[in-house]
C-alpha atoms as a PDB file:
ATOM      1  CA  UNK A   1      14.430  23.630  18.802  1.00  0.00           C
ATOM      2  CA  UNK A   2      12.482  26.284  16.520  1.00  0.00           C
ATOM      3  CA  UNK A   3       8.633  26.402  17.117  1.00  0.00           C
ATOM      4  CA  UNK A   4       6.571  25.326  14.734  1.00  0.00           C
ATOM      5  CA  UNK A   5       3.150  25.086  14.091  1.00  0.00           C
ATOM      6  CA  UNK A   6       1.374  22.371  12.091  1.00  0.00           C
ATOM      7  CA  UNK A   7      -1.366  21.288  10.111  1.00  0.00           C
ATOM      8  CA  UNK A   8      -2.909  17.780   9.664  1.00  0.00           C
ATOM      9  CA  UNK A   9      -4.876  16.090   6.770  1.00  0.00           C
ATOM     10  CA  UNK A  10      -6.185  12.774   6.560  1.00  0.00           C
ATOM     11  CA  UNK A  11      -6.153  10.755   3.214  1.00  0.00           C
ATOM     12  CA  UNK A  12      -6.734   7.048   1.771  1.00  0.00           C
ATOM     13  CA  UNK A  13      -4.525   5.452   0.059  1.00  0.00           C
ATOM     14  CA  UNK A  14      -4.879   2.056  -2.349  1.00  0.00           C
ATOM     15  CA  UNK A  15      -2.541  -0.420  -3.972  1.00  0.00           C
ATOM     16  CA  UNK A  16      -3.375  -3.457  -5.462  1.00  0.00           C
ATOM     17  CA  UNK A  17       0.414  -4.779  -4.685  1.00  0.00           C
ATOM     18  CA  UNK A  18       0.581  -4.402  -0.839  1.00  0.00           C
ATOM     19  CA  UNK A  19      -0.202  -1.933   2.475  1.00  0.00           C
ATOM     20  CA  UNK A  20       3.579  -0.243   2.260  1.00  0.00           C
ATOM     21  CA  UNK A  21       2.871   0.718  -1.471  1.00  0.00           C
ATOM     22  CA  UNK A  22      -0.396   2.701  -0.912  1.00  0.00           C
ATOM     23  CA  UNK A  23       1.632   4.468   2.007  1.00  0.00           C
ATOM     24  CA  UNK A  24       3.950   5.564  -0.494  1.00  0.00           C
ATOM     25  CA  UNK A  25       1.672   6.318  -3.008  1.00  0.00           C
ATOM     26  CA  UNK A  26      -0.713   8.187  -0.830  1.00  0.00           C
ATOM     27  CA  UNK A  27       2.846  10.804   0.863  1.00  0.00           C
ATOM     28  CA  UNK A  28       4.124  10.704  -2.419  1.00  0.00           C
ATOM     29  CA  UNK A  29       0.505  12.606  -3.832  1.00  0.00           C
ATOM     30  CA  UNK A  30      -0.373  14.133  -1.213  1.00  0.00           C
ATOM     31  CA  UNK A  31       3.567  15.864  -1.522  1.00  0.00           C
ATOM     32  CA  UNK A  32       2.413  16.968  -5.019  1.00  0.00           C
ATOM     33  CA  UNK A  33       0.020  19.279  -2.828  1.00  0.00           C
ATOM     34  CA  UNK A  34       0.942  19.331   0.239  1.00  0.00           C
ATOM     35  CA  UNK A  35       4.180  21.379   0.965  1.00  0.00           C
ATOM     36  CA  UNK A  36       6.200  20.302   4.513  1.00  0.00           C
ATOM     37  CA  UNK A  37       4.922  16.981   5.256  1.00  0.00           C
ATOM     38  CA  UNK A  38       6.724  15.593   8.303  1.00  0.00           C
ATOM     39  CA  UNK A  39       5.247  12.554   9.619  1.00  0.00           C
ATOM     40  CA  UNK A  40       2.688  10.106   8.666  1.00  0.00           C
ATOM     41  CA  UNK A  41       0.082   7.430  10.906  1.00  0.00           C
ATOM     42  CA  UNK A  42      -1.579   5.156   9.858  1.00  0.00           C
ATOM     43  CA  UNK A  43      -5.383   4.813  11.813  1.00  0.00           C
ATOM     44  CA  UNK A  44      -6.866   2.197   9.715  1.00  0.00           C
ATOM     45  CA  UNK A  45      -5.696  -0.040   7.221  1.00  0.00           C
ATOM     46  CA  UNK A  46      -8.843  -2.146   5.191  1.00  0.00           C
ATOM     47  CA  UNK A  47      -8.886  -3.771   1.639  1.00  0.00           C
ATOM     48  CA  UNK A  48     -11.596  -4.585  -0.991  1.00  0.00           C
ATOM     49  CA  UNK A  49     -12.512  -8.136  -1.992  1.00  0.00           C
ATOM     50  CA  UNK A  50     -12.805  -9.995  -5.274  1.00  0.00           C
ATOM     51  CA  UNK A  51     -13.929 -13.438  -5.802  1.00  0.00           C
ATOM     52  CA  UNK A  52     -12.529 -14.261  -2.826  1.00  0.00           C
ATOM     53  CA  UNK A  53      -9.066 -12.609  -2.928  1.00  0.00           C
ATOM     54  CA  UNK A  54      -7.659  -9.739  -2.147  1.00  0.00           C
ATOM     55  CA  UNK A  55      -8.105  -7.027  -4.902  1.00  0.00           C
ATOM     56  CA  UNK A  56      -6.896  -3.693  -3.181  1.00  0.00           C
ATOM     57  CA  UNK A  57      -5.352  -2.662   0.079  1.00  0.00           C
ATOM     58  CA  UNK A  58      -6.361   0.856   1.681  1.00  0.00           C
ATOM     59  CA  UNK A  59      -4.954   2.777   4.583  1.00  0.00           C
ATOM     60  CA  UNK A  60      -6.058   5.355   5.971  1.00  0.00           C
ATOM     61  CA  UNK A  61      -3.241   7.537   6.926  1.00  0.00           C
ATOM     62  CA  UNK A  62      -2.797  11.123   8.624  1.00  0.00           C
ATOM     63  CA  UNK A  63      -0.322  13.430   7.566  1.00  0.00           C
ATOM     64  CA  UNK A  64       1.379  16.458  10.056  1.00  0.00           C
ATOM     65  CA  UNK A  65       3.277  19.166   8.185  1.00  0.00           C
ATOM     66  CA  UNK A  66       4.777  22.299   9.101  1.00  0.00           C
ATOM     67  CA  UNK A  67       2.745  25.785   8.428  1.00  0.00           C
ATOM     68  CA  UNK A  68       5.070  28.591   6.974  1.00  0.00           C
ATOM     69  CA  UNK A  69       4.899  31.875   8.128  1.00  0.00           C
END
């Protein structure tokens, strides 16, 4: 196994369709960015309220990725 070391952000993601969707949404930017993402955890997962339903989910997700060099 190579060594490796790694970096880690922490991001929010929002859907208005469901929890998995803002996952992917939130990788999928943060990949525009973010070079060598590896894994993904999600630490807190919340939504926002409208008239009484559910209007947006959010998770709040940390990302590892590798460091070049």
């Amino acid at each position: 196994m190579q060594d490796n070391t790694y970096g880690i952000s922490e991001i929010v993601g929002s859907s208005e369709t469901s929890i998995e969707d803002a996952i992917q949404k939130a990788v999928a930017n943060a990949a525009e960015n973010r070079r060598n993402i590896r894994w993904f955890e999600v630490l807190e997962t919340r939504g926002h309220v409208e008239d009484g339903r559910v209007k947006h989910f959010q998770v709040h997700i940390k990302l590892g990725y590798t460091i070049e060099g």
